[in-house]
Protein backbone atom coordinates (compact mmCIF):
# COMPACT_ATOMS: atom_id res chain seq x y z
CA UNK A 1 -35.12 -227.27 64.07
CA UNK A 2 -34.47 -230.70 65.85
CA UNK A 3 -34.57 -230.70 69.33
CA UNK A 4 -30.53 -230.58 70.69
CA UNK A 5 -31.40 -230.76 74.88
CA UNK A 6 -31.31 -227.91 77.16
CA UNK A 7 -27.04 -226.79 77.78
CA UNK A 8 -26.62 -224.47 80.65
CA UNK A 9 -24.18 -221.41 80.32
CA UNK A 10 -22.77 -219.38 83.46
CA UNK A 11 -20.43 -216.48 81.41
CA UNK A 12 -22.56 -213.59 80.56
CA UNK A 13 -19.65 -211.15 79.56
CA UNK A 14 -21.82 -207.99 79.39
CA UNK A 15 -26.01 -206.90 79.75
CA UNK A 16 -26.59 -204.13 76.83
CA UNK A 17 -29.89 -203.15 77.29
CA UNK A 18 -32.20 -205.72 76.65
CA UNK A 19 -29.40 -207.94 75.45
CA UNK A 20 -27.31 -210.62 77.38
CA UNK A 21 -23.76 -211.86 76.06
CA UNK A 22 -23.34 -214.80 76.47
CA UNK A 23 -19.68 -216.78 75.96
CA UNK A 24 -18.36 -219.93 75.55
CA UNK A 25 -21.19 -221.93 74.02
CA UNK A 26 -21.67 -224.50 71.35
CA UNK A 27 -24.28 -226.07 69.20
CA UNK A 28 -26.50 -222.63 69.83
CA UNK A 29 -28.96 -222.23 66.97
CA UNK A 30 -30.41 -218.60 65.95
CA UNK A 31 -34.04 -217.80 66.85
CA UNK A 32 -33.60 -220.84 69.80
CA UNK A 33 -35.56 -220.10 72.98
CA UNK A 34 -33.57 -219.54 75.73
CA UNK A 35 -34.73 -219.50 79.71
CA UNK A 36 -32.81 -217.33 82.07
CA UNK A 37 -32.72 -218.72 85.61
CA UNK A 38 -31.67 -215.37 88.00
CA UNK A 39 -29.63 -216.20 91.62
CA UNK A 40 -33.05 -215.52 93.31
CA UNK A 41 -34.58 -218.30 91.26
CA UNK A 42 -36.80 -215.99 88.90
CA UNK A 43 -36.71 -217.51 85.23
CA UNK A 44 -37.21 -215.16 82.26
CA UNK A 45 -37.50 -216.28 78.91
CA UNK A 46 -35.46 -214.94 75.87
CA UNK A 47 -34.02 -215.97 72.17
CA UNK A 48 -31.11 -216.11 70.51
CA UNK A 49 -30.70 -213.26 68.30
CA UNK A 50 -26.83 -213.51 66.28
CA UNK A 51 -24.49 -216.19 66.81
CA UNK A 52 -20.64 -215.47 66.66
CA UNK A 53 -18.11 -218.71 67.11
CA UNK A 54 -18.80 -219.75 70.83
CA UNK A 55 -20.58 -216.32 71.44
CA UNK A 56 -24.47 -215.93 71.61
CA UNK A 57 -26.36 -212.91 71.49
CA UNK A 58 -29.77 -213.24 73.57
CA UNK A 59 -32.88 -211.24 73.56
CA UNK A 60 -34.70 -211.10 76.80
CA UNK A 61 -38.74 -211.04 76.86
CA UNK A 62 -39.04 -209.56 79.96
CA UNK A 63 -35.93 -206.56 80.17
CA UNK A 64 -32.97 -207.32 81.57
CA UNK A 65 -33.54 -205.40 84.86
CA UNK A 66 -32.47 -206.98 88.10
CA UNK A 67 -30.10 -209.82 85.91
CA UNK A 68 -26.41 -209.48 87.04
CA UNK A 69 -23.19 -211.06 85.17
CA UNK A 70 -22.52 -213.22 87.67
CA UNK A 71 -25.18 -215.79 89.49
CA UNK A 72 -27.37 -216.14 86.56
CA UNK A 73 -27.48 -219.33 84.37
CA UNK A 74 -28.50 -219.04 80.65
CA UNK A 75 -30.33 -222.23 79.70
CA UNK A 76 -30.43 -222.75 75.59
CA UNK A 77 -33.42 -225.23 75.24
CA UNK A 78 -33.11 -226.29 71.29
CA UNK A 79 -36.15 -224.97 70.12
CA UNK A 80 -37.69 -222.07 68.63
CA UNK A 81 -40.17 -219.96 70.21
CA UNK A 82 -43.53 -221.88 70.39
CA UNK A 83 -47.49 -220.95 71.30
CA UNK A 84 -50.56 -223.66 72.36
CA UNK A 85 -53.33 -222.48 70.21
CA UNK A 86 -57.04 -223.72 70.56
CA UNK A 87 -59.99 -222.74 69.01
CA UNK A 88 -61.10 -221.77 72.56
CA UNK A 89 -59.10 -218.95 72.72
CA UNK A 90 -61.44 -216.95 71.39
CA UNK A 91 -63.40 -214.76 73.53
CA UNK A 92 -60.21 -215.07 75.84
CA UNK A 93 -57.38 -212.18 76.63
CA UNK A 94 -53.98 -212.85 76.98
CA UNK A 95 -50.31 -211.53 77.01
CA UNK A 96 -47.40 -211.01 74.14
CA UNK A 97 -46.85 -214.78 74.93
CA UNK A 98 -50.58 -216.40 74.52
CA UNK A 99 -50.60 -216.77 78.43
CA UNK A 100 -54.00 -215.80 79.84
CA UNK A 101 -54.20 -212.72 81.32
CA UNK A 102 -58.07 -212.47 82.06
CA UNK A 103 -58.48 -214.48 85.00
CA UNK A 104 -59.77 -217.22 83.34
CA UNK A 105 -58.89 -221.02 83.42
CA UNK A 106 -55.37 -222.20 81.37
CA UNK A 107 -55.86 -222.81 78.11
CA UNK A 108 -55.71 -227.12 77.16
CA UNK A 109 -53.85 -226.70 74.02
CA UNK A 110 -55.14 -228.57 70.86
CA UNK A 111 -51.53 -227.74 68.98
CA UNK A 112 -48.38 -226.01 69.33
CA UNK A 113 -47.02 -223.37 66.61
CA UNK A 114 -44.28 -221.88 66.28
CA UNK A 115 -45.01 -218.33 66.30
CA UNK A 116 -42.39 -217.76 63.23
CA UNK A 117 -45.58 -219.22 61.21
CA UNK A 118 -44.57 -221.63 58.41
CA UNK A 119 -44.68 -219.43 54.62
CA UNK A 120 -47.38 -220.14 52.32
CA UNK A 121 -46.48 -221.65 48.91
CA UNK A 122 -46.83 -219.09 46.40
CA UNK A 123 -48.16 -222.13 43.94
CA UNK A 124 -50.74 -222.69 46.82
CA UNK A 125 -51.84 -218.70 47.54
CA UNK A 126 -55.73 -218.26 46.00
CA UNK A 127 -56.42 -214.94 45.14
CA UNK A 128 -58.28 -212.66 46.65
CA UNK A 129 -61.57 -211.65 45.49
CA UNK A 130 -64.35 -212.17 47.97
CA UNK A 131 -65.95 -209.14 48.71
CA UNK A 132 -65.87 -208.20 52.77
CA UNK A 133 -68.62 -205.40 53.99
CA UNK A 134 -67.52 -203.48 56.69
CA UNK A 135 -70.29 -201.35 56.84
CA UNK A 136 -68.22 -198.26 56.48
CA UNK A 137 -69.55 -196.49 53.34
CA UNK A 138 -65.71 -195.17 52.35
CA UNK A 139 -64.31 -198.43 52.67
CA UNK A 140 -67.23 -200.60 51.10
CA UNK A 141 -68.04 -198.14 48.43
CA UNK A 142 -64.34 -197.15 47.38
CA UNK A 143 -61.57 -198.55 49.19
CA UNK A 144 -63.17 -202.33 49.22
CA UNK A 145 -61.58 -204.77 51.51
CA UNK A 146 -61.43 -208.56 50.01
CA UNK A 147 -61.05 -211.79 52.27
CA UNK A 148 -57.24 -212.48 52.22
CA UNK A 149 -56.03 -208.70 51.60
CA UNK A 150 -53.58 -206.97 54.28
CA UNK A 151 -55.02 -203.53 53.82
CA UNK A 152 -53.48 -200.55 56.59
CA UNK A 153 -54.99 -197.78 58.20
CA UNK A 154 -52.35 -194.67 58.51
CA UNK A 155 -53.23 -192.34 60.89
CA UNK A 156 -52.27 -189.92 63.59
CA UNK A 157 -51.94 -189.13 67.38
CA UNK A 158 -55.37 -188.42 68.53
CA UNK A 159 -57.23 -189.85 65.25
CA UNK A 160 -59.94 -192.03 65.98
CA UNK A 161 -58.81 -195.41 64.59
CA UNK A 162 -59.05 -197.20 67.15
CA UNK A 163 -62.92 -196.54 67.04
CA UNK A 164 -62.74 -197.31 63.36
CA UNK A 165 -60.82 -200.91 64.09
CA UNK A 166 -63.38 -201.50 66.45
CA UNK A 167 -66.17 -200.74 64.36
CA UNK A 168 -64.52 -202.76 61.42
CA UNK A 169 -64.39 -205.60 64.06
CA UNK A 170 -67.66 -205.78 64.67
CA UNK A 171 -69.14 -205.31 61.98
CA UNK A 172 -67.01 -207.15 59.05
CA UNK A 173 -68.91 -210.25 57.30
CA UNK A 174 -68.19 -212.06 53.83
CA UNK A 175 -71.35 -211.24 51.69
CA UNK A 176 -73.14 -214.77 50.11
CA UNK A 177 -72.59 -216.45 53.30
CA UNK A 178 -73.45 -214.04 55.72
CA UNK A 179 -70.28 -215.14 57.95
CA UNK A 180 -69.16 -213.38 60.59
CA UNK A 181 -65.17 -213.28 61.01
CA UNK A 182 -63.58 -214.35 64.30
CA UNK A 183 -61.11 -211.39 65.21
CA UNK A 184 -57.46 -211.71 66.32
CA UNK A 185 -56.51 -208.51 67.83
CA UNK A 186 -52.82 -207.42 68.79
CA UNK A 187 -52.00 -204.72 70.80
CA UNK A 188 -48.86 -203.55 70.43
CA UNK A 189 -47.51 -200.97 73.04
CA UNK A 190 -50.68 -199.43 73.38
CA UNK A 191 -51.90 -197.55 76.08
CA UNK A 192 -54.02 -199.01 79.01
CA UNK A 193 -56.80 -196.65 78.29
CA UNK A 194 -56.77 -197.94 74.44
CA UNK A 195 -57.07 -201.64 75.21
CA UNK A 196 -60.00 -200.88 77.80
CA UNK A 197 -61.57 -199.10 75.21
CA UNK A 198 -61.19 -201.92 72.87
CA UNK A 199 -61.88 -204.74 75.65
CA UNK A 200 -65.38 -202.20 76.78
CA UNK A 201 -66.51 -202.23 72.83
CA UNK A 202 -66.26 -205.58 71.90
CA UNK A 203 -67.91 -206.65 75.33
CA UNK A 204 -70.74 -204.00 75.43
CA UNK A 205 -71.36 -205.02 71.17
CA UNK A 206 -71.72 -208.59 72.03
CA UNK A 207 -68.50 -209.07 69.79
CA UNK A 208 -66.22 -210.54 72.53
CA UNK A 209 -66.82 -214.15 72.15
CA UNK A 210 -65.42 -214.02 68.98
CA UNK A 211 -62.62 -212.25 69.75
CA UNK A 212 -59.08 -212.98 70.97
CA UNK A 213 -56.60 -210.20 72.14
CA UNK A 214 -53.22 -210.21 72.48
CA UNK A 215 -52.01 -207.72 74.97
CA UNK A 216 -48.90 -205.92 75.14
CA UNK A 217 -49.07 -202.42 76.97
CA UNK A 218 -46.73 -199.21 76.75
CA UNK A 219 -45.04 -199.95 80.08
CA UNK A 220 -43.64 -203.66 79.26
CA UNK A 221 -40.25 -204.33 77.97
CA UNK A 222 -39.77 -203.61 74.23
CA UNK A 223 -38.91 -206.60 73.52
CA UNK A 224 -42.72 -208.19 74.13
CA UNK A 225 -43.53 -205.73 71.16
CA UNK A 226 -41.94 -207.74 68.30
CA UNK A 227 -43.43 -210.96 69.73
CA UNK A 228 -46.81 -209.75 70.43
CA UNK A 229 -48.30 -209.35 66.24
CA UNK A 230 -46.57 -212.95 65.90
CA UNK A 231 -48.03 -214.51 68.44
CA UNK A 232 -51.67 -212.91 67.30
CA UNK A 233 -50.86 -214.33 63.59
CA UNK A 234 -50.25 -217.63 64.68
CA UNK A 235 -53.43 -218.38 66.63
CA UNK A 236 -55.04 -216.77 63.19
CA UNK A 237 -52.63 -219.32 61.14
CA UNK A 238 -54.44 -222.36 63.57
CA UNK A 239 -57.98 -221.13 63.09
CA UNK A 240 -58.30 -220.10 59.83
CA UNK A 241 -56.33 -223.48 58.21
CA UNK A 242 -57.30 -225.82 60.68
CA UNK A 243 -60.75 -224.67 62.10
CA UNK A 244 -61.83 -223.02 58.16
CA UNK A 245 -62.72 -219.82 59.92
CA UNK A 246 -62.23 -216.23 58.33
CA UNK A 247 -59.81 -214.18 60.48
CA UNK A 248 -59.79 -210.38 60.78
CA UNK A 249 -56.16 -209.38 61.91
CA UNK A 250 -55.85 -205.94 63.78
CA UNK A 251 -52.27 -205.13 64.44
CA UNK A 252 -52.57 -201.99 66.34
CA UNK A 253 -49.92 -200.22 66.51
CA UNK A 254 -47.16 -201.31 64.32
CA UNK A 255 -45.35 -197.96 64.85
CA UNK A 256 -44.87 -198.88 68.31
CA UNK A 257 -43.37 -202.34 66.54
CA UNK A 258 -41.06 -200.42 64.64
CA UNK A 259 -39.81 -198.33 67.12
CA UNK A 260 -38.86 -201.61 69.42
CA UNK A 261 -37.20 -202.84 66.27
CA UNK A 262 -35.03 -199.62 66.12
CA UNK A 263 -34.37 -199.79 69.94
CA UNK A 264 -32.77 -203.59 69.91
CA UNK A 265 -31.17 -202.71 66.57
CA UNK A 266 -28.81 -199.76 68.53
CA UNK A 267 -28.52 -202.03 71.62
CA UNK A 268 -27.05 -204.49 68.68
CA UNK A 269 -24.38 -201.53 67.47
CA UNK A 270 -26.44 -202.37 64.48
CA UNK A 271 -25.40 -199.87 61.07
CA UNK A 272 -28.76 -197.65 61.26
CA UNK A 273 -30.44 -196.71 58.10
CA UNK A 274 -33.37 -194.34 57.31
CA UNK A 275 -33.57 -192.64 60.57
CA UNK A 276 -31.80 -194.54 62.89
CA UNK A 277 -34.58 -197.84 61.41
CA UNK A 278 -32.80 -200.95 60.35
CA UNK A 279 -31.92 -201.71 57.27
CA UNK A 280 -33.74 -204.91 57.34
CA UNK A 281 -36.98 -203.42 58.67
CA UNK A 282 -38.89 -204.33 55.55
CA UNK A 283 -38.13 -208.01 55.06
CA UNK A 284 -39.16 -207.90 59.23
CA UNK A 285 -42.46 -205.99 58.24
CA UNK A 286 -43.06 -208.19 55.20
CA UNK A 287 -42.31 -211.24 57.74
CA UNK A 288 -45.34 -210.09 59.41
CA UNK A 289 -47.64 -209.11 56.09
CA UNK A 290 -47.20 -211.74 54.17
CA UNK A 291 -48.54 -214.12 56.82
CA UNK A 292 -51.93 -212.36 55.72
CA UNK A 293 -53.72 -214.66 52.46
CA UNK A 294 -56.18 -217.51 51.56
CA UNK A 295 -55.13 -221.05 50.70
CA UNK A 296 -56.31 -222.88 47.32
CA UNK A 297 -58.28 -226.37 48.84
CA UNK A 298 -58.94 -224.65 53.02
CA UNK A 299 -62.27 -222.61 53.01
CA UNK A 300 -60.04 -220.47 56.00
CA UNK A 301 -58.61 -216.68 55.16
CA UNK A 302 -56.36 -214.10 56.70
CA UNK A 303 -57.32 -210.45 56.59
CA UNK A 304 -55.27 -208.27 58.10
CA UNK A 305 -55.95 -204.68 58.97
CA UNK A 306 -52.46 -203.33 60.53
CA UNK A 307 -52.85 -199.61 62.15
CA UNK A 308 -50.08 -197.12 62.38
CA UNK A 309 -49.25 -193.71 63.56
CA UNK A 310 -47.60 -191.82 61.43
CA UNK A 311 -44.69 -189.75 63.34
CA UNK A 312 -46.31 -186.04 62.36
CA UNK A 313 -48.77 -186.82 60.26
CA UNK A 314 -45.86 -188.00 57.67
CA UNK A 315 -47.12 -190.40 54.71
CA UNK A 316 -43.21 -190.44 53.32
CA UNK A 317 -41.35 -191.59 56.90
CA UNK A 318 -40.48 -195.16 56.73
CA UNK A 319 -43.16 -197.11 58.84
CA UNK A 320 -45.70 -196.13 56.39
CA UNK A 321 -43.61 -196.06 53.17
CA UNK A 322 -42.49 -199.49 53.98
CA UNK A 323 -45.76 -200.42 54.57
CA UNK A 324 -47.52 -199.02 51.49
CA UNK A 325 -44.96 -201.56 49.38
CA UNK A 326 -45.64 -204.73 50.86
CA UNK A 327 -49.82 -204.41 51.08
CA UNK A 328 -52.54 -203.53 49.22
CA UNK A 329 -53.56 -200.16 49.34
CA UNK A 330 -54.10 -198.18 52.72
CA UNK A 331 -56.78 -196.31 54.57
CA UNK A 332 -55.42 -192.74 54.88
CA UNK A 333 -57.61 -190.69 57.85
CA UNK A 334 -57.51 -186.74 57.86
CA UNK A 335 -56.67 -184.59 60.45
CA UNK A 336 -58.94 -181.81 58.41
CA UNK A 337 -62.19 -183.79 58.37
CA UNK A 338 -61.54 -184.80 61.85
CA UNK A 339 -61.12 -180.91 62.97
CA UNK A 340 -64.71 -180.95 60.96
CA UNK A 341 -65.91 -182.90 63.26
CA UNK A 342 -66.63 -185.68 60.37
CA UNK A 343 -66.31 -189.15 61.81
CA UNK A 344 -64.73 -191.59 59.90
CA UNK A 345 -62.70 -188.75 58.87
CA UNK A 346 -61.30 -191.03 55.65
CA UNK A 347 -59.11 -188.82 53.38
CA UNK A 348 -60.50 -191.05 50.01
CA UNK A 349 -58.52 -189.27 47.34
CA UNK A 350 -55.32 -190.34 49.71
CA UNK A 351 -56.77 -193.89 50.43
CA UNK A 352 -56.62 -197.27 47.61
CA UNK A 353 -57.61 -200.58 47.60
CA UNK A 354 -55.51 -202.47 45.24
CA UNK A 355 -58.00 -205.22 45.18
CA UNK A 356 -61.11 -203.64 44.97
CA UNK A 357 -61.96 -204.29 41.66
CA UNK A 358 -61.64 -207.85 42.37
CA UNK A 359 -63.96 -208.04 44.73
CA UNK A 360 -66.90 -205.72 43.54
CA UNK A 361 -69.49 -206.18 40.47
CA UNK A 362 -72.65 -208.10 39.63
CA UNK A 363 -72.62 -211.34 41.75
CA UNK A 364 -70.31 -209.65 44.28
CA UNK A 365 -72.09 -206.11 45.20
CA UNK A 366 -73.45 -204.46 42.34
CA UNK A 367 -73.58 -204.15 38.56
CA UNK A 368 -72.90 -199.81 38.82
CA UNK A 369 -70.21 -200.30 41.94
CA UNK A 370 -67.32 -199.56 40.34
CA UNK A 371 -68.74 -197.02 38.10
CA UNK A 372 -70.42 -194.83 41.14
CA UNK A 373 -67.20 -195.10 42.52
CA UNK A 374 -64.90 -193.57 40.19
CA UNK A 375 -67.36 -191.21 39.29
CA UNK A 376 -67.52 -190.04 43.20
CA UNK A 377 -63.76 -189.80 42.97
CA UNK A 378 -63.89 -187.29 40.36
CA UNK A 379 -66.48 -185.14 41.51
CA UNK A 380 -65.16 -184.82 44.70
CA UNK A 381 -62.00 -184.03 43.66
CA UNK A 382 -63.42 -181.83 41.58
CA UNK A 383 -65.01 -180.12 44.41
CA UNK A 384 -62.15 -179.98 46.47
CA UNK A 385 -60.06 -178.07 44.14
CA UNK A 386 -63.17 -175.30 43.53
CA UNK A 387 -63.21 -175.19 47.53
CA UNK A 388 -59.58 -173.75 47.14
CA UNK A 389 -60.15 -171.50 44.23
CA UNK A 390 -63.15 -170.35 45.93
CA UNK A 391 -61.19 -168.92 48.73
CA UNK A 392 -59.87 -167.19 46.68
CA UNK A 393 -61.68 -165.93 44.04
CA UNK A 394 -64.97 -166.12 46.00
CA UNK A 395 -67.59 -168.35 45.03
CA UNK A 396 -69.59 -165.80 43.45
CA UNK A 397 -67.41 -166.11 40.65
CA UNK A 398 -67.57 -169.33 40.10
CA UNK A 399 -70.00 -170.95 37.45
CA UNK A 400 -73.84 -172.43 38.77
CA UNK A 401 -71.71 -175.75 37.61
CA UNK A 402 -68.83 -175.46 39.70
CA UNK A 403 -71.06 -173.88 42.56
CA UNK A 404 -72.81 -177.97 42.29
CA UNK A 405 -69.80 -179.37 42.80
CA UNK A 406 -68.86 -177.38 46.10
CA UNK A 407 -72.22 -178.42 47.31
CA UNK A 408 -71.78 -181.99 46.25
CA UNK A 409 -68.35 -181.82 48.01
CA UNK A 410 -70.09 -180.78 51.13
CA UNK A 411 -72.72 -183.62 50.80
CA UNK A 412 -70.58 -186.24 50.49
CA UNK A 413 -68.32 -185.79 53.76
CA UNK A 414 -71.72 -184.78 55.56
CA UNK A 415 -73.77 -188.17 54.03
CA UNK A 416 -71.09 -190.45 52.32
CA UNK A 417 -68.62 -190.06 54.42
CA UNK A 418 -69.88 -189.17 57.63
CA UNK A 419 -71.77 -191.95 59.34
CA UNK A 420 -72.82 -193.11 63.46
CA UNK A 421 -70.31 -195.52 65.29
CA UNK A 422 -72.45 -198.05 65.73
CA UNK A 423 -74.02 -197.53 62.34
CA UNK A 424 -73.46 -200.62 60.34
CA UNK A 425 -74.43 -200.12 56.11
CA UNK A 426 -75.11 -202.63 53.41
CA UNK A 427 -73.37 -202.11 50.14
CA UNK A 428 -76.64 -201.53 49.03
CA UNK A 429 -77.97 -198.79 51.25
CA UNK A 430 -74.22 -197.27 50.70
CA UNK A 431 -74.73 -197.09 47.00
CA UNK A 432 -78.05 -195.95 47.38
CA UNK A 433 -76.80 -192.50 49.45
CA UNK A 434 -73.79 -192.65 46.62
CA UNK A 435 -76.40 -191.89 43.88
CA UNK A 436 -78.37 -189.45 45.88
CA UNK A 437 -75.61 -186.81 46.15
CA UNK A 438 -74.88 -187.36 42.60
CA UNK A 439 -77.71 -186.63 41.51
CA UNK A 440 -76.87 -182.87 42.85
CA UNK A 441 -74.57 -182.79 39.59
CA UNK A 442 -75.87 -181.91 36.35
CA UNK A 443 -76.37 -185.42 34.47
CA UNK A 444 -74.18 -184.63 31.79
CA UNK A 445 -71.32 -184.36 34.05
CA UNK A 446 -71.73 -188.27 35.38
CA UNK A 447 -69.02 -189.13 32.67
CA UNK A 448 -67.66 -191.87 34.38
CA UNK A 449 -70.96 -193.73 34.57
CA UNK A 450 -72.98 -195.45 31.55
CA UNK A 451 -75.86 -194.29 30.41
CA UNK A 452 -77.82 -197.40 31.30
CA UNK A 453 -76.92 -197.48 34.73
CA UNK A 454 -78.21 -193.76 34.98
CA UNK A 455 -81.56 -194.63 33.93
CA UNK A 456 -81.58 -197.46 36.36
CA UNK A 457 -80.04 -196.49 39.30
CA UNK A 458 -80.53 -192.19 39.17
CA UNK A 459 -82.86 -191.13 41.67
CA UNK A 460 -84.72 -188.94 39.30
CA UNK A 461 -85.20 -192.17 36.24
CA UNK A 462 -86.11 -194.35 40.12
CA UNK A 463 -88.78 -191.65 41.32
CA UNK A 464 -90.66 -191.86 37.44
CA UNK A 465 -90.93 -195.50 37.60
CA UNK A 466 -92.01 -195.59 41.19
CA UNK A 467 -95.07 -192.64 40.56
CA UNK A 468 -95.50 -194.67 36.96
């Protein structure tokens, strides 16, 4: 939008919520920043939200607390909402508005965004197909994340992802070149606790110099929570197109996003739709998403890994139903394996990649991946079913067979599954501990796997050539 010069407004005709009226204006553009100058000569920032004839509707950062309808002069500055970004950001902490927050020195911006981002060309989107190891054996081994994928994790109160976003965060390279990815991370309406938890990890791991966090805690106004994953995308935007850098995006939580979204929408009068949500809450979503990809000609990518709460432990509510259509797959954690005591509790047969089988195979992790893997599905599926006929039939009655696939149920949340914090696997080592509790399944029931990759890779054919 060309620049139209700041015009100063007196008539704010009614405060509704964290909404000011504002009448009589002209040549007021949507999405325009706005600065609000109060009689004690505070200034707050907002943007224009709906524009009626010479009414403007305006969204204020900071609440509209302490901002009366007369005294106060709305200042329309002609520009959209924009964010100095630097490569030296990282290792830095700031607020829902990329202003430092962590004591340190300003930041000497090398460009300014707007936080809005610009859309990719579809003509210019590569696809995505470079393999990314995590080091989390149910991710790597069968929910594969690839550079440029937007990949959730749906959880629940009191479910450890925010242990598992660190851990991702630390740990997440692109195999072949052995790069580690700088990390944007956006807090979004978290608690103080969480983001000194996350601030404690990536310090005591030695991760925080290549981190930047964008901070926007429980107790600030809602309005900070729909700028906060934008701001966080564009410094991502800046270093992965113009500094070639891979960029893991954590976006944690985006049901505190949507619940901000619902809150401005009823201040609006707005017509709700699936409980009391928006109607528009998936193009805003996809808004955010989409700004996830790699770029055909820039060595740069955007991962994103966006983490939300389910409201009771509901897969169908809209957050995560919206959610599940515009990425591409989703990590699904159990509250069942958690109870367990099974850490990451990943619920696989609930969890996809829809990417994964771009990014796996000989030249990318290995010739049997995506055989091991669907095999794995079916036998523990298998198993899961026998653990409820079990109950109640009793496992005496079940076949030695089936009784092999409890026990291989039981081995892969206690080995596959189950793994240390700070424990950090190759692809290779979690193959390796794939084929080991297979091998507690009669080899005629490995249907999903070929023959020649059982006498390779089984640990009983691998134990003959090693005493040969």
């Amino acid at each position: 939008m060309s620049v139209l010069g700041a015009r100063e407004y007196s008539k704010i005709s009614e405060i509704r919520g964290p909404l000011l009226i504002v009448e009589g204006v002209s040549r007021v553009a949507f999405d325009e920043i706005v600065e609000v100058e109060l009689s004690s000569g505070e200034r707050r920032r907002g943007r224009v939200l709906e524009v009626a004839g010479n009414t403007a509707v305006v969204q204020v950062f900071e609440g509209t607390t302490g901002i009366s309808t007369t005294g106060a002069r709305v200042r329309f500055l002609g520009r959209t909402l924009e964010m100095p970004v630097s490569a030296d950001m990282l290792g830095r902490t700031f607020d829902a508005l990329g202003k430092p927050i962590d004591g340190g020195p300003d930041i000497i911006a090398e460009e300014k965004y707007d936080i809005n981002g610009s859309p990719i060309n579809p003509a210019v989107r590569a696809y995505p197909e470079d393999f990314i190891q995590t080091g989390v054996s149910a991710i790597d081994g069968m929910n594969t994340l690839v550079r440029g994928q937007k990949l959730p994790i749906f959880s629940g109160t009191g479910l450890p992802h925010n242990e598992l976003a660190a851990q991702i965060a630390r740990q997440a390279t692109v195999r072949g070149e052995e790069e580690e990815f700088s990390v944007v991370f956006a807090a979004i309406g978290i608690k103080y606790d969480d983001y000194m938890f996350f601030r404690k990890f990536f310090e005591e791991t030695g991760a925080m110099k290549r981190v930047a966090m964008f901070v926007n805690l429980a107790d600030e106004p809602a309005m900070l929570r729909l700028v906060t994953p934008r701001a966080a995308l564009t410094l991502a935007e800046y270093l992965a197109y113009e500094n070639d850098m891979h960029v893991l995006v954590i976006l944690t939580d985006m049901t505190n996003y949507a619940e901000a979204l619902r809150e401005i929408s009823a201040a609006r009068e707005e017509v709700p739709g699936r409980q009391g949500y928006p109607g528009y809450m998936y193009s805003d979503l996809a808004s955010i998403y989409e700004r996830a990809g790699r770029v055909h000609g820039r060595k740069g990518s955007i991962t994103q890994m966006p983490i939300l709460t389910m409201p009771n432990d509901d897969i169908t509510h809209p957050i995560p139903d919206l959610t599940g259509y515009i990425t591409e797959g989703q990590i699904v954690l159990s509250r069942d394996l958690y109870n367990r005591g099974i850490y990451p509790p990943i619920n696989v047969l609930m969890s996809l990649s829809r990417l994964m089988k771009e990014g796996i195979g000989a030249g990318k992790t290995r010739e049997d991946h995506a055989q091991v893997s669907d095999q794995l599905y079916a036998a523990y599926s298998r198993g899961v079913e026998l653990r409820s006929l079990a109950a109640v039939i009793g496992e005496e009655s079940l076949s030695e067979t089936e009784r092999r696939f409890l026990r291989f149920a039981d081995l892969f949340e206690k080995k596959f599954l189950s793994q240390g914090l700070r424990e950090n696997r190759s692809i290779e080592q979690t193959l390796d501990i794939a084929w080991e509790i297979l091998a507690e399944l009669p080899e005629d029931e490995l249907t999903n796997i070929r023959e020649e990759m059982i006498k390779k890779y089984h640990p009983k054919y691998r134990s003959q050539e090693a005493s040969s």
